[in-house]
C-alpha atoms as a PDB file:
ATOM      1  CA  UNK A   1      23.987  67.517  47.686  1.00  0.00           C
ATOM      2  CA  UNK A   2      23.263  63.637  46.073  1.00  0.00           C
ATOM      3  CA  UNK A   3      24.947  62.931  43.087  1.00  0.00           C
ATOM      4  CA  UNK A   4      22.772  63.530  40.072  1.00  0.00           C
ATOM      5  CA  UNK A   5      22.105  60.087  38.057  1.00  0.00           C
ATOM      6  CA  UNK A   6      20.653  60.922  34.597  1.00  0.00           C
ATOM      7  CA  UNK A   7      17.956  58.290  33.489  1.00  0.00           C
ATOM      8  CA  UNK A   8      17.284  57.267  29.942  1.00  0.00           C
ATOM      9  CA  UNK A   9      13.783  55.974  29.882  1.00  0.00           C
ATOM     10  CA  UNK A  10      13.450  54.302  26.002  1.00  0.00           C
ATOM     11  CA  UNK A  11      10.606  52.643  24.853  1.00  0.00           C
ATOM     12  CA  UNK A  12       6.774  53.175  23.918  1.00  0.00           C
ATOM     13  CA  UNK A  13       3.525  54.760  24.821  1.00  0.00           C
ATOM     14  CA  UNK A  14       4.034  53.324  28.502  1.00  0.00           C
ATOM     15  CA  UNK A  15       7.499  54.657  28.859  1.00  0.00           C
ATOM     16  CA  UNK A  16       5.780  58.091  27.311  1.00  0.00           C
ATOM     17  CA  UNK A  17       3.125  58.598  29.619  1.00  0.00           C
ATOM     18  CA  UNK A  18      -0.184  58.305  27.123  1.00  0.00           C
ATOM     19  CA  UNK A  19      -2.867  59.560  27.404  1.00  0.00           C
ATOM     20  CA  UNK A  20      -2.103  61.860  29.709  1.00  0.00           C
ATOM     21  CA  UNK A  21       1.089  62.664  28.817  1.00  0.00           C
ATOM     22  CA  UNK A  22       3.448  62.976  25.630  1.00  0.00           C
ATOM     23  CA  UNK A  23       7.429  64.508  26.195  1.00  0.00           C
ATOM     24  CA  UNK A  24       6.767  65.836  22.254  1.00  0.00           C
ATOM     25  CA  UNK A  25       4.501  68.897  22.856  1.00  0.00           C
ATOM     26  CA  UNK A  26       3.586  67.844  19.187  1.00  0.00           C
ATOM     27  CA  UNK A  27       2.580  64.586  19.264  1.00  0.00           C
ATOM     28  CA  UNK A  28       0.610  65.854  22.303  1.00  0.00           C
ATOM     29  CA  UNK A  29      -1.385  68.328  19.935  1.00  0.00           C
ATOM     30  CA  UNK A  30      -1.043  65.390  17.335  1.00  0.00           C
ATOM     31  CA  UNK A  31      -2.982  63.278  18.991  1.00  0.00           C
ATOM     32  CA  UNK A  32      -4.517  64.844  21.613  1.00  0.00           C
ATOM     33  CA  UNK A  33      -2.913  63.704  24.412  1.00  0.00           C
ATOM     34  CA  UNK A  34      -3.216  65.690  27.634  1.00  0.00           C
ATOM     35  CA  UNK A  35      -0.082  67.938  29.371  1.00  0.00           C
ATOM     36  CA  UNK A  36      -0.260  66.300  32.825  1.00  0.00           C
ATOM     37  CA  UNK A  37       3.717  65.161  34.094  1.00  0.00           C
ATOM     38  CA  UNK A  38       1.888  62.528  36.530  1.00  0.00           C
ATOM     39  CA  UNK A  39       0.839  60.523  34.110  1.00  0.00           C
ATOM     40  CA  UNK A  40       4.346  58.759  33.280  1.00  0.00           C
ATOM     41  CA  UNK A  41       5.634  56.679  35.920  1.00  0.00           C
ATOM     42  CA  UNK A  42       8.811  58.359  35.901  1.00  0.00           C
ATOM     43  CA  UNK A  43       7.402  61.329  37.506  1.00  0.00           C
ATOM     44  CA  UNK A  44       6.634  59.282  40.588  1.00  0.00           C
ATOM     45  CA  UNK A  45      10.077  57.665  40.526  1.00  0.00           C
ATOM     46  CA  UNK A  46      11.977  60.695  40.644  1.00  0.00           C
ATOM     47  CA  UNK A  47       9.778  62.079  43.774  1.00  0.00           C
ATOM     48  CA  UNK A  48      10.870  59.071  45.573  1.00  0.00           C
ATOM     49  CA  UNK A  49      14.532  59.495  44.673  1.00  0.00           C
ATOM     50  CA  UNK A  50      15.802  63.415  44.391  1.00  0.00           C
ATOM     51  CA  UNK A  51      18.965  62.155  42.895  1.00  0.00           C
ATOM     52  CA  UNK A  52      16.917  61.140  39.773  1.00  0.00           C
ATOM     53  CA  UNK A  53      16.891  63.443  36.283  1.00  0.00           C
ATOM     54  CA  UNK A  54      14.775  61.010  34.112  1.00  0.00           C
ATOM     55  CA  UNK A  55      14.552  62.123  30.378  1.00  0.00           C
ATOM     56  CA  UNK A  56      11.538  60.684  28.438  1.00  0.00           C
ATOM     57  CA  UNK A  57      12.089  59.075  25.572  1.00  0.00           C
ATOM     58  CA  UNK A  58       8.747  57.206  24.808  1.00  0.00           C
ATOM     59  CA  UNK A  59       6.971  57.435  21.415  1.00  0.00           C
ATOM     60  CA  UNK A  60       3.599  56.256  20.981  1.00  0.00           C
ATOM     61  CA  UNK A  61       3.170  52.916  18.913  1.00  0.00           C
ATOM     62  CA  UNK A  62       6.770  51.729  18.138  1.00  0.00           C
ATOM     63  CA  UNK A  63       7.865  48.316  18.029  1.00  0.00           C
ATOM     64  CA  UNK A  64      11.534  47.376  19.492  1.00  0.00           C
ATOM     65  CA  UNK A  65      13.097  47.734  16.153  1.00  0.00           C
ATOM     66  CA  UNK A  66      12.025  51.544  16.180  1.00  0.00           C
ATOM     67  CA  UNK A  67      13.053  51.550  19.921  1.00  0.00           C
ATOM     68  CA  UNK A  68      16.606  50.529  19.130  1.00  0.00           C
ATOM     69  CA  UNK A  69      17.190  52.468  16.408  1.00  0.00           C
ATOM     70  CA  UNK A  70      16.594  55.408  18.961  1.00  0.00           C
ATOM     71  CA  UNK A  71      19.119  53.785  21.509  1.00  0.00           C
ATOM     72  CA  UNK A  72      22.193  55.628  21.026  1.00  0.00           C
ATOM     73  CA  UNK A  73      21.121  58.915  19.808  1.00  0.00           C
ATOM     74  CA  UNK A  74      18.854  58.799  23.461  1.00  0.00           C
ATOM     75  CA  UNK A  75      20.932  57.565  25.288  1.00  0.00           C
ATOM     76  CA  UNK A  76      23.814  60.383  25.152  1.00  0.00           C
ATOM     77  CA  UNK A  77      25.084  61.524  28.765  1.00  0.00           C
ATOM     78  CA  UNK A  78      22.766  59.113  30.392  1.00  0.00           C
ATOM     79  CA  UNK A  79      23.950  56.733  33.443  1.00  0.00           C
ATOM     80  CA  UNK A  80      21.300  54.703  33.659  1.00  0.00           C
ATOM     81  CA  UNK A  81      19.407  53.308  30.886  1.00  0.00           C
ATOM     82  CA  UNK A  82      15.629  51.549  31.233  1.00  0.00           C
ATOM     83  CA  UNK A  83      14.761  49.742  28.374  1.00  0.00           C
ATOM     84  CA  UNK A  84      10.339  48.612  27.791  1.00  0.00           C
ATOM     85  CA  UNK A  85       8.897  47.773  24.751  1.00  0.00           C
ATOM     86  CA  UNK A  86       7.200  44.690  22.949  1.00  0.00           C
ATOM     87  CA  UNK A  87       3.613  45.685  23.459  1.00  0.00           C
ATOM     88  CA  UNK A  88       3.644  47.307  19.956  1.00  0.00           C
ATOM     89  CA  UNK A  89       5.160  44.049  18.531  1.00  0.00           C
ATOM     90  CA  UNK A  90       2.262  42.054  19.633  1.00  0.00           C
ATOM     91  CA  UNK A  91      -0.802  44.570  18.627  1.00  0.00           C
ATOM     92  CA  UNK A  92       1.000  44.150  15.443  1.00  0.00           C
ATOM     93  CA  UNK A  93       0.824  40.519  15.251  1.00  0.00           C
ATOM     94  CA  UNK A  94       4.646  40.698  15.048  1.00  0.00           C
ATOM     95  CA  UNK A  95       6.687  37.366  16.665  1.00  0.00           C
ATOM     96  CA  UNK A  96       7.168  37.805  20.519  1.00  0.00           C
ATOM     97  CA  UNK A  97      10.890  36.177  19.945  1.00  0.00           C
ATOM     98  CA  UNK A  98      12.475  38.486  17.544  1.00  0.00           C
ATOM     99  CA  UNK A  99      10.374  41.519  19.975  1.00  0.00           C
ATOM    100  CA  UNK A 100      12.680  39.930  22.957  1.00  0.00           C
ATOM    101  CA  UNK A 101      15.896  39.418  20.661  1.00  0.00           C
ATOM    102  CA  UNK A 102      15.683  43.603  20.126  1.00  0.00           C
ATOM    103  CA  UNK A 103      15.154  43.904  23.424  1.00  0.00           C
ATOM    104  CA  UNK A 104      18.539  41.804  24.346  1.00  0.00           C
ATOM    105  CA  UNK A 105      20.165  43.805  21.823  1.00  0.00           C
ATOM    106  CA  UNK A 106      19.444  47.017  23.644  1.00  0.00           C
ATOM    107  CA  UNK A 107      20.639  45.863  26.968  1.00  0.00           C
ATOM    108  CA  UNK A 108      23.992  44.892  25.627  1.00  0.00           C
ATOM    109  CA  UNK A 109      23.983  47.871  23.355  1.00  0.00           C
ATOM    110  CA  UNK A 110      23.780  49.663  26.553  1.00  0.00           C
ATOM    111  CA  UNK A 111      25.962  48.032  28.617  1.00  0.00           C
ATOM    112  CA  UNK A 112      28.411  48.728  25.861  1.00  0.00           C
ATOM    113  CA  UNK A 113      27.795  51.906  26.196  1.00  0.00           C
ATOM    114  CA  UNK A 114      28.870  51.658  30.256  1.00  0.00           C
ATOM    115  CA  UNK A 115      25.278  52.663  31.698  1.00  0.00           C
ATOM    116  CA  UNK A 116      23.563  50.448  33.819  1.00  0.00           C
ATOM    117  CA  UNK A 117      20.597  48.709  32.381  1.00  0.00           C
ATOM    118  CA  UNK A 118      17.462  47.781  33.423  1.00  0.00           C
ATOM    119  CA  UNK A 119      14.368  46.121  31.432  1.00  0.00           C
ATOM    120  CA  UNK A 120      10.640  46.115  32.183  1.00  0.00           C
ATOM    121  CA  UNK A 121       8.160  43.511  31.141  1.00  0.00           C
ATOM    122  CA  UNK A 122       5.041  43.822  29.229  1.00  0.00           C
ATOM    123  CA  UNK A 123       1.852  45.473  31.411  1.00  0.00           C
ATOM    124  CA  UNK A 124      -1.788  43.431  30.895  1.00  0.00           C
ATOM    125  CA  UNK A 125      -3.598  44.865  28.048  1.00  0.00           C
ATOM    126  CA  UNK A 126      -7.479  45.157  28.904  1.00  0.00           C
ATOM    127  CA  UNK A 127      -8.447  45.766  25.250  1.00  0.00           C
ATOM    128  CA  UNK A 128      -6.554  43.151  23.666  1.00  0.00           C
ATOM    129  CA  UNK A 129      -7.518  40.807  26.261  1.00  0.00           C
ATOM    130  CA  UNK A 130      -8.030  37.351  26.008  1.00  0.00           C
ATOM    131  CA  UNK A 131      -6.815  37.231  22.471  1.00  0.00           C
ATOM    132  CA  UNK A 132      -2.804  38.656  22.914  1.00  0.00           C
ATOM    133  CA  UNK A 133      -2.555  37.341  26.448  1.00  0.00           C
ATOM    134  CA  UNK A 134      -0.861  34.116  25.493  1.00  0.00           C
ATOM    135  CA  UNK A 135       1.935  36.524  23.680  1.00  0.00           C
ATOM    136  CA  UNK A 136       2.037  38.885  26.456  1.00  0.00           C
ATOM    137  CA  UNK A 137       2.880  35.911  28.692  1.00  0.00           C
ATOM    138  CA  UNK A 138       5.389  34.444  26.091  1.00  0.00           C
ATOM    139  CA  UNK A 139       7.032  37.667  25.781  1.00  0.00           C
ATOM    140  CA  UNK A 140       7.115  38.433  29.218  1.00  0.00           C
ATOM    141  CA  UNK A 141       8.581  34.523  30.061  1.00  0.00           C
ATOM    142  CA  UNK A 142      11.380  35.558  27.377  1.00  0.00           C
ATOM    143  CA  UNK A 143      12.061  39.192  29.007  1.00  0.00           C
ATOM    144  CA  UNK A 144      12.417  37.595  32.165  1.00  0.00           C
ATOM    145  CA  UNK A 145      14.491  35.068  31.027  1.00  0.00           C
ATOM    146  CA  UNK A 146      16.867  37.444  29.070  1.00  0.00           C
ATOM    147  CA  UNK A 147      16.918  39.409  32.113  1.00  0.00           C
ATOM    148  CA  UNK A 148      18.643  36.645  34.180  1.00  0.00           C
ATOM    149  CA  UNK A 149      20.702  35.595  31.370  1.00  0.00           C
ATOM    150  CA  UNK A 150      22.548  39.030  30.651  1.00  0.00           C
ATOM    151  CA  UNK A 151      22.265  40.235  34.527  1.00  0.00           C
ATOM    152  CA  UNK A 152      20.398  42.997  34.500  1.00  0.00           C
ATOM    153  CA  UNK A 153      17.495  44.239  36.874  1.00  0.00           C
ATOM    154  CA  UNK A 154      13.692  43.734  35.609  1.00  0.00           C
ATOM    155  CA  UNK A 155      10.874  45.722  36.370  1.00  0.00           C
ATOM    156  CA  UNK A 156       7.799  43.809  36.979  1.00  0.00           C
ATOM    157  CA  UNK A 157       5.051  46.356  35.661  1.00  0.00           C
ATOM    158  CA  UNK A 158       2.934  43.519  34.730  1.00  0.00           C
ATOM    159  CA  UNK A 159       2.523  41.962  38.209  1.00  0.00           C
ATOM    160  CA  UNK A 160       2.814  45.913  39.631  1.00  0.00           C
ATOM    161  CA  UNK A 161      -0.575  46.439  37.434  1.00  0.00           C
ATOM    162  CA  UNK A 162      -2.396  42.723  36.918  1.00  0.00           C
ATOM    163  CA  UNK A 163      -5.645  42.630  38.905  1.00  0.00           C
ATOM    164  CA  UNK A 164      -5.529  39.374  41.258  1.00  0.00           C
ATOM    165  CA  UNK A 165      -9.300  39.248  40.624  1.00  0.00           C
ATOM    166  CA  UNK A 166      -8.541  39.482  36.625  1.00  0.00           C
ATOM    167  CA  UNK A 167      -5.828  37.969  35.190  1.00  0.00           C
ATOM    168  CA  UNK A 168      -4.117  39.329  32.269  1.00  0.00           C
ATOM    169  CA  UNK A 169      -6.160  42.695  32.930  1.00  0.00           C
ATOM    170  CA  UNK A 170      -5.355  45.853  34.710  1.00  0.00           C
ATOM    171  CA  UNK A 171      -7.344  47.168  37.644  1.00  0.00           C
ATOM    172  CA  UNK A 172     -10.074  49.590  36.551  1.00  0.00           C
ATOM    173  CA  UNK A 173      -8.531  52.480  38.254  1.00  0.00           C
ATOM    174  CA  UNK A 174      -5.299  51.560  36.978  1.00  0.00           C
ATOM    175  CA  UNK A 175      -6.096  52.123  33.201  1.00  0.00           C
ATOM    176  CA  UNK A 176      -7.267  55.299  31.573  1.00  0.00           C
ATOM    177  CA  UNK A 177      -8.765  53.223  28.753  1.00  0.00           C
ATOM    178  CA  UNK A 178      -8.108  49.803  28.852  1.00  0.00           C
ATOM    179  CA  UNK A 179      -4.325  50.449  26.508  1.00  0.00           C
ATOM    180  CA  UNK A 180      -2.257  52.320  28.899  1.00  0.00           C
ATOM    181  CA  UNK A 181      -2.004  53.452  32.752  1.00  0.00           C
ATOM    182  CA  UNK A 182      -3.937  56.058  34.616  1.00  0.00           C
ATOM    183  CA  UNK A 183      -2.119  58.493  36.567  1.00  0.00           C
ATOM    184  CA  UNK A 184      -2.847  55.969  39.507  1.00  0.00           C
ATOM    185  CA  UNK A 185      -1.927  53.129  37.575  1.00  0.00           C
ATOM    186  CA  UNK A 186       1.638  55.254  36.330  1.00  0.00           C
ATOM    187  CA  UNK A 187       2.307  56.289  40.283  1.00  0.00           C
ATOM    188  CA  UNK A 188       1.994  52.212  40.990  1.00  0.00           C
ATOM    189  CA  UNK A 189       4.859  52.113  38.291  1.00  0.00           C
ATOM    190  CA  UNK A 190       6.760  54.484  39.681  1.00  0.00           C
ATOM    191  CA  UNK A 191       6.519  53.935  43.010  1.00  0.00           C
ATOM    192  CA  UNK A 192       6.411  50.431  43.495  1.00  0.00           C
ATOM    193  CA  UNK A 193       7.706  48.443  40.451  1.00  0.00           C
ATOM    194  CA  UNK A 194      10.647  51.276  39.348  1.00  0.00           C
ATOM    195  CA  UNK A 195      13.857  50.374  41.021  1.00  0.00           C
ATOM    196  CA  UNK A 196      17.674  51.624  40.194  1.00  0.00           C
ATOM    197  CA  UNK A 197      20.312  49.152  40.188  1.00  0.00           C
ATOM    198  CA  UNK A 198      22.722  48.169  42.797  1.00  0.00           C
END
């Protein structure tokens, strides 16, 4: 049998799975989100890979600071740690450089830890759209960046879920409600932007 490679997926509502899906059955009741495991792209990653375990660790609404703060406590017995946030930062009207400063922090922090890191970008956001898509391009130009700088993989879930025929906006069928994926827009995720590192 494959080895087993356990995957730390840390960040936000994308890295969660909302709407359709919260890991806290309370949250879930909370703020009735639905109980359907195909809405996170993690779900579709793992069919594609067997070896996979992903645990979720996605909360609705946090910023990076929140994110990191989870890091460590998350990240026990993991091998593989994917690190997304920044969204948050912006609907906040929160700086996109300290947002891509936290999210440096983690991939060192992780690396420290001796997993393997990876980083994804920040998807379109229909609703705040045209008004945070200068930030969302900012922060995504400083993810990017960061990525190259500390050597660590990037998934591109913006380009993975940016209409051609609408910049800065997801596809229709790709968003649930203009915020976050649909289960078609998580399965593009997970199928086509998620990939482990070498």
């Amino acid at each position: 049998m494959a080895e087993r490679i356990v995957v730390c997926a840390l960040g936000d509502s994308i890295t969660a799975g909302s709407p359709g899906y919260d890991p806290d059955p309370a949250e879930r009741k909370r703020r009735g989100f639905g109980d359907d495991p195909e809405s996170q792209w993690e779900h579709w990653a793992a069919l594609l890979d067997p070896r996979l375990e992903f645990r979720n660790h996605g909360v609705y609404g946090q910023r990076t600071d929140e994110i990191a703060a989870r890091l460590e406590a998350c990240a026990a017995g993991a091998d593989v740690l994917v690190v997304q946030g920044g969204i948050n930062d912006i609907a906040q009207g929160r700086p996109v450089e300290p947002a891509a400063e936290n999210l440096r922090g983690m991939a060192r922090r992780g690396r420290e830890l001796g997993l393997s890191v990876v980083l994804a970008d920040v998807l379109p956001w229909n609703n705040g759209w045209p008004d945070a898509e200068p930030q969302i391009r900012r922060l995504n130009e400083l993810v990017h960046e960061l990525a190259r700088e500390e050597g660590v993989p990037l998934l591109a879930f913006h380009d993975t879920l940016e209409g051609p025929e609408r910049p800065g906006r997801m596809r229709e069928e790709w968003t649930a409600e203009g915020d976050h994926p649909s289960v078609a827009g998580y399965r593009r995720l997970g199928e086509r932007a998620f990939r482990l590192p070498n």
